[in-house]
Each structure stands twice: as C-alpha cells, then as structure tokens.
C-alpha atoms as a PDB file:
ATOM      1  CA  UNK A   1       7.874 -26.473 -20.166  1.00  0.00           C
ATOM      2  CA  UNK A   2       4.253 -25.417 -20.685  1.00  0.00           C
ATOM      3  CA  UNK A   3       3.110 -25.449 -17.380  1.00  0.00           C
ATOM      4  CA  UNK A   4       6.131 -23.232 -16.467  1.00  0.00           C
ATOM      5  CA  UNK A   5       4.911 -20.135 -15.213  1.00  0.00           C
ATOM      6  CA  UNK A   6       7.252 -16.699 -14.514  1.00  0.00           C
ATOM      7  CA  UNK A   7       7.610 -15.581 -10.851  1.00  0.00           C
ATOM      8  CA  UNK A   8       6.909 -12.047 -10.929  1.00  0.00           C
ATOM      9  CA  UNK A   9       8.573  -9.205  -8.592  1.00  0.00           C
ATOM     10  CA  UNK A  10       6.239  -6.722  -6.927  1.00  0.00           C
ATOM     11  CA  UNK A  11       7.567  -3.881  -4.369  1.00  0.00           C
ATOM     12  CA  UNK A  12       5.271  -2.675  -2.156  1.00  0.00           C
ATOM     13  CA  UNK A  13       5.684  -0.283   0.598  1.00  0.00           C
ATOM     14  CA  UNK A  14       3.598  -0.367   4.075  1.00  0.00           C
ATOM     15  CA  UNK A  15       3.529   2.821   6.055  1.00  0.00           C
ATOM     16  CA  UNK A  16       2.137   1.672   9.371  1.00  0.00           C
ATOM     17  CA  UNK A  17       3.372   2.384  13.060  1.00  0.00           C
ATOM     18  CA  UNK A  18       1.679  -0.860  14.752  1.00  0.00           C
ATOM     19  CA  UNK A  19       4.222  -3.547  13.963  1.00  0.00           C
ATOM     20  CA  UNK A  20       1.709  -6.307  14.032  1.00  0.00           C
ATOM     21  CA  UNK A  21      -0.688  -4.260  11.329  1.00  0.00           C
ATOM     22  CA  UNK A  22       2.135  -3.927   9.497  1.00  0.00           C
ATOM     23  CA  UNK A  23       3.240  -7.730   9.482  1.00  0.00           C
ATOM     24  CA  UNK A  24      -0.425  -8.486   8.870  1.00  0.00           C
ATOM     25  CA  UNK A  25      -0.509  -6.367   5.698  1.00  0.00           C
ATOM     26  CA  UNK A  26       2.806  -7.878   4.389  1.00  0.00           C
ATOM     27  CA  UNK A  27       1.197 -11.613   5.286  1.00  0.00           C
ATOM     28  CA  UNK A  28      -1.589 -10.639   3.664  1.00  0.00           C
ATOM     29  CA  UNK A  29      -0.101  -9.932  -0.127  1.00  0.00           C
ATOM     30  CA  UNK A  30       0.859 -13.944  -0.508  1.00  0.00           C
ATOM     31  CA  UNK A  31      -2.519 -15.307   1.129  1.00  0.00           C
ATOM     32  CA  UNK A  32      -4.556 -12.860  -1.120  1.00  0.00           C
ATOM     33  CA  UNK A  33      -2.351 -13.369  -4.504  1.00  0.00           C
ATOM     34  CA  UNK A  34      -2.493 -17.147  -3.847  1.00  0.00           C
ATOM     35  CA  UNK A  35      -6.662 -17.028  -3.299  1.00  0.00           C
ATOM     36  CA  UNK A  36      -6.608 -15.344  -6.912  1.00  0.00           C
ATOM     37  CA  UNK A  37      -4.090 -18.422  -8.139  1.00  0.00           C
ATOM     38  CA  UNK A  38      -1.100 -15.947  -8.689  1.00  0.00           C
ATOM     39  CA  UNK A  39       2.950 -16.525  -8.935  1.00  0.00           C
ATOM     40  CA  UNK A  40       4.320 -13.115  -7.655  1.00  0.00           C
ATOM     41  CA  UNK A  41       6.817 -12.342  -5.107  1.00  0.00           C
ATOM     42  CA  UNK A  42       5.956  -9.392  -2.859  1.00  0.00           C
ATOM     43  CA  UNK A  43       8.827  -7.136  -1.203  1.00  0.00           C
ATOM     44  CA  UNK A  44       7.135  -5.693   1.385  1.00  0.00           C
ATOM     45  CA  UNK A  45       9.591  -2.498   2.798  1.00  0.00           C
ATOM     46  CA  UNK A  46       8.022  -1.285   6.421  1.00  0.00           C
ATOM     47  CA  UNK A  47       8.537   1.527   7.808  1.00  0.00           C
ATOM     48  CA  UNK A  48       6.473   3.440  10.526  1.00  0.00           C
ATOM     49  CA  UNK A  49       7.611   6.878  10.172  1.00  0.00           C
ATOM     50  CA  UNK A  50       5.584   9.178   7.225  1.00  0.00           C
ATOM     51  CA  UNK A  51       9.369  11.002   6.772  1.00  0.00           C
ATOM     52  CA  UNK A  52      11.578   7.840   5.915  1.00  0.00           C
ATOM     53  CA  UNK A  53       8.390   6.792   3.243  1.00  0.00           C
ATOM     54  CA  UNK A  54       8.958  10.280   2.010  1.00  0.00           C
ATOM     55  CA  UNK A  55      12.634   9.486   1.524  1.00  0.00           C
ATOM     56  CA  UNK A  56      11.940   6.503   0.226  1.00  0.00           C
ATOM     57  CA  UNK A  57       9.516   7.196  -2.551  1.00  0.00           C
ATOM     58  CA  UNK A  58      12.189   9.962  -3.939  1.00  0.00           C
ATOM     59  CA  UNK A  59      14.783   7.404  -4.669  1.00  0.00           C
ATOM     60  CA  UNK A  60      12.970   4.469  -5.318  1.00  0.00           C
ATOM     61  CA  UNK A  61      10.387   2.991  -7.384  1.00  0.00           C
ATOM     62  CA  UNK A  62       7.518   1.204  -5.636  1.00  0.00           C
ATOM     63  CA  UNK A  63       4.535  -0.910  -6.991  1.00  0.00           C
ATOM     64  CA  UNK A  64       1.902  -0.228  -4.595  1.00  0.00           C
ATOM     65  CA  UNK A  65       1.606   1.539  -1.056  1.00  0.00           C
ATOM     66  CA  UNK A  66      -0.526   1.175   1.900  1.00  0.00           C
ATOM     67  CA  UNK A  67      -0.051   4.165   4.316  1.00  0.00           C
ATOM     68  CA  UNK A  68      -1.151   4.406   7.644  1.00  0.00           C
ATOM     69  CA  UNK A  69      -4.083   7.332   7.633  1.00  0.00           C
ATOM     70  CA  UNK A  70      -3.424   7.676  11.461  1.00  0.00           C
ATOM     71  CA  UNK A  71       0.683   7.717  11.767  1.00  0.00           C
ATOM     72  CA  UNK A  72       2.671   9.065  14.637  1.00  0.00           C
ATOM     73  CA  UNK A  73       4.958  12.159  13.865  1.00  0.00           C
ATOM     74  CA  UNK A  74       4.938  15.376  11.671  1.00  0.00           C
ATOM     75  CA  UNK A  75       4.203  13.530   8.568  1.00  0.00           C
ATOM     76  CA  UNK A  76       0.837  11.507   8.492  1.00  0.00           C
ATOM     77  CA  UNK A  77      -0.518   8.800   5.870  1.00  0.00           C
ATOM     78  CA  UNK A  78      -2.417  11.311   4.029  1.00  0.00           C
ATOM     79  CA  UNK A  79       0.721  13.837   3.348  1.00  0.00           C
ATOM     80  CA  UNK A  80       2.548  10.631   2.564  1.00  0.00           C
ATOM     81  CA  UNK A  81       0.117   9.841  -0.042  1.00  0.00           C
ATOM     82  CA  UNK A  82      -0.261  13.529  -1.704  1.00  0.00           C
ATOM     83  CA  UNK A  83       3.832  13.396  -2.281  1.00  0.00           C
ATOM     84  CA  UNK A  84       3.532   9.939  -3.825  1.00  0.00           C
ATOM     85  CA  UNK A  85       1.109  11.298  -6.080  1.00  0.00           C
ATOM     86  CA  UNK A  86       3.997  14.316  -7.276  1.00  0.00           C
ATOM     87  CA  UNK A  87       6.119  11.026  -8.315  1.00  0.00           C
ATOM     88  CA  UNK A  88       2.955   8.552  -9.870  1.00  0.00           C
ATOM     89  CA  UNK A  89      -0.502   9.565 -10.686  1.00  0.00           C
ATOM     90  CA  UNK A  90      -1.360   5.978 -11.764  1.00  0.00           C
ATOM     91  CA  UNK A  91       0.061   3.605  -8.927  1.00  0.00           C
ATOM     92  CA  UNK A  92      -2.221   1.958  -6.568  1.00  0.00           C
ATOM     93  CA  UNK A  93      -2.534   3.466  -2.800  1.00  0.00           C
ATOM     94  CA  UNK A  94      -4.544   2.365  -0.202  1.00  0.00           C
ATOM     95  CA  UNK A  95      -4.748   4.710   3.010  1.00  0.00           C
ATOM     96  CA  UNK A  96      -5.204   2.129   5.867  1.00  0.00           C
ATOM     97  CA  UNK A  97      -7.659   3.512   8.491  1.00  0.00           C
ATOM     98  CA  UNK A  98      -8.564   2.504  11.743  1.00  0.00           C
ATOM     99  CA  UNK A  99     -10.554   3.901  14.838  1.00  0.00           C
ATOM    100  CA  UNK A 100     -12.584   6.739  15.616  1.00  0.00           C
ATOM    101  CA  UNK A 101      -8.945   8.949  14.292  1.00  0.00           C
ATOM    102  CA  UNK A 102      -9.727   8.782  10.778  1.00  0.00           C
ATOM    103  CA  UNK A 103     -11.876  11.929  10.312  1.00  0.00           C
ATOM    104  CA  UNK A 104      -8.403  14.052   9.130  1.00  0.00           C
ATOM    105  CA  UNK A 105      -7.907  10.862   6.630  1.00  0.00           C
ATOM    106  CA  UNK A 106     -11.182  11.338   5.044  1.00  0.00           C
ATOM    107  CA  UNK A 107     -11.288  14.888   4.765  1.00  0.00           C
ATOM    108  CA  UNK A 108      -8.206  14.980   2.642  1.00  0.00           C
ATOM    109  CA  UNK A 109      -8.890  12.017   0.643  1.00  0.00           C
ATOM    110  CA  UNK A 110     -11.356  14.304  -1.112  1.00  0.00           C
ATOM    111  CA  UNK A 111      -8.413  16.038  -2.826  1.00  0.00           C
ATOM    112  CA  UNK A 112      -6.285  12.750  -3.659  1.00  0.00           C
ATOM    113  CA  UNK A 113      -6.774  11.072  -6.938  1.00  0.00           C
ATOM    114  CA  UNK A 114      -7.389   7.020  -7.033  1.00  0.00           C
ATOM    115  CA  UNK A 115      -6.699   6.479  -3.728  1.00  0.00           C
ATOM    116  CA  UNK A 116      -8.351   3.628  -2.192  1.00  0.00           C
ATOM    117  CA  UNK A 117      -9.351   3.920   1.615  1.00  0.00           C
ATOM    118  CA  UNK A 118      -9.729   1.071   3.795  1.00  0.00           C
ATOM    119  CA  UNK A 119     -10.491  -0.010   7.639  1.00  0.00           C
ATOM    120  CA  UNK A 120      -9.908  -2.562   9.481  1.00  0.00           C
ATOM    121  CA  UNK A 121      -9.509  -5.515   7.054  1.00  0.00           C
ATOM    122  CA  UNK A 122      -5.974  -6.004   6.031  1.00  0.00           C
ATOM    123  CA  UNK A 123      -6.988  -8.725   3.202  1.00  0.00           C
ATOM    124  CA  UNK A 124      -8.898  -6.138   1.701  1.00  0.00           C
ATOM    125  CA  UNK A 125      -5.806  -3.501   1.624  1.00  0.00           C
ATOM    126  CA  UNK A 126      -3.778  -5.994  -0.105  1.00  0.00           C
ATOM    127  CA  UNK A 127      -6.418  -7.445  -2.695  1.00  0.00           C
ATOM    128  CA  UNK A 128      -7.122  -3.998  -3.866  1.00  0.00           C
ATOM    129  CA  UNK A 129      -3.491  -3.311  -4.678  1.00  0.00           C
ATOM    130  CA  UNK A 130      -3.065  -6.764  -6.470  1.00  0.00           C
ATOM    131  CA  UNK A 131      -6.122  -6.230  -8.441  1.00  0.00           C
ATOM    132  CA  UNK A 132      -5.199  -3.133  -9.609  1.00  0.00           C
ATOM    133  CA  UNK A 133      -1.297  -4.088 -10.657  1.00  0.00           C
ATOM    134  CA  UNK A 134      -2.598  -7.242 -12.481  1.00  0.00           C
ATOM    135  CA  UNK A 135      -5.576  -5.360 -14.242  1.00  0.00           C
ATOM    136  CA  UNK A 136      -2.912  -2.445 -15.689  1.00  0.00           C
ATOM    137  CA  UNK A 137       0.023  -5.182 -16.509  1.00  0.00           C
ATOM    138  CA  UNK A 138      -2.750  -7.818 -18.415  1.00  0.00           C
END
C-alpha cells in the first residue's frame, strides 16, 4: 500500500482547572495536527489538580504537557512543571496562562528550561507541542 500511512500514538497531559479550557486544549491537538496534514492520535489525560499531575508524571510516561500557570490548590502549574523537568529535560511543556494572575508564572519561568509559555490561544498551546514532537522524532 504506498499511500498507507502509520497512525501514530501521542500522550499528552493537560493540567487545567476550567473544564472547558481544558476540552478546548484536547480539541485543539486534532484540528492543529490535521492543519499541518498529520496522522497521530492524541490521548489527552485531564486533570485539574497540580498533585494528581504530580502523581501522574512519576508513574507514567507522557509526550507533551500543558499546565495551567494559574491552578487552584497547593500545587500550581509552575511547580508542576519544575518536577516534570526532575523526570525529562527534553519533553515539550507549555505553561498555559491567562489573566492579570500570571505574574507568579512568569517569574518562575525564568528558572525552567524549554518551557514554552502561552495565553489565551489554545491552538497555539497545542501547535507548539506538535511541532516540537515531530521536529525531535523526524
């Protein structure tokens, strides 16, 4: 079959406590990968709490994050981020900021390697991440 084409398998976790962000972001991984004429198949895991993504990140393997910069609770985006960075150095993250809150976000992004900040524009969150996977795995 030549024009047969491989679907690939990309897990990518959103950290985001406003449910229709967060379904926005996962939407927006098959408009954006279909713009740029790609086969992949996103699983999108959602969680809005900073301490279940912590949980999560130490027992499984992810692809790509977007984290909330401004979450609810004792663990924020930013903290989420710096302990996926223990686990990967190289995977793409994108800390999601919105609103007037994001000052704390900023500040700290200043210590955080290749992370990829973002407002507003949920298209943009999930093009970044699919840019980067497909320009380290080409």
């Amino acid at each position: 079959m030549s024009g047969f084409q491989p679907i690939r398998s990309i897990h990518i976790l959103v950290v985001e406590d406003d449910q229709m962000v967060a379904t926005m972001l996962a939407e927006a991984f098959a408009t954006e990968s279909a713009k740029m004429g790609l086969v992949v198949c996103f699983l999108v895991s959602i969680t809005a709490l900073g301490e279940v993504a912590r949980d999560w990140v130490r027992q499984s393997r992810f692809d790509g994050y977007i984290l909330d910069g401004n979450l609810i609770g004792r663990l924020h985006g930013t903290a989420v981020a710096e302990q996926i960075r223990e686990y990967d150095e190289t995977c793409p993250i994108v800390l999601h900021c919105s609103g007037a809150k994001n000052m704390h976000a900023t500040a700290i992004l200043h210590d955080l390697q290749n992370i990829e900040k973002t407002q507003g524009s949920t298209d943009a969150a999930a093009r970044y991440i699919i840019t980067k996977l497909f320009a380290t795995t080409t």
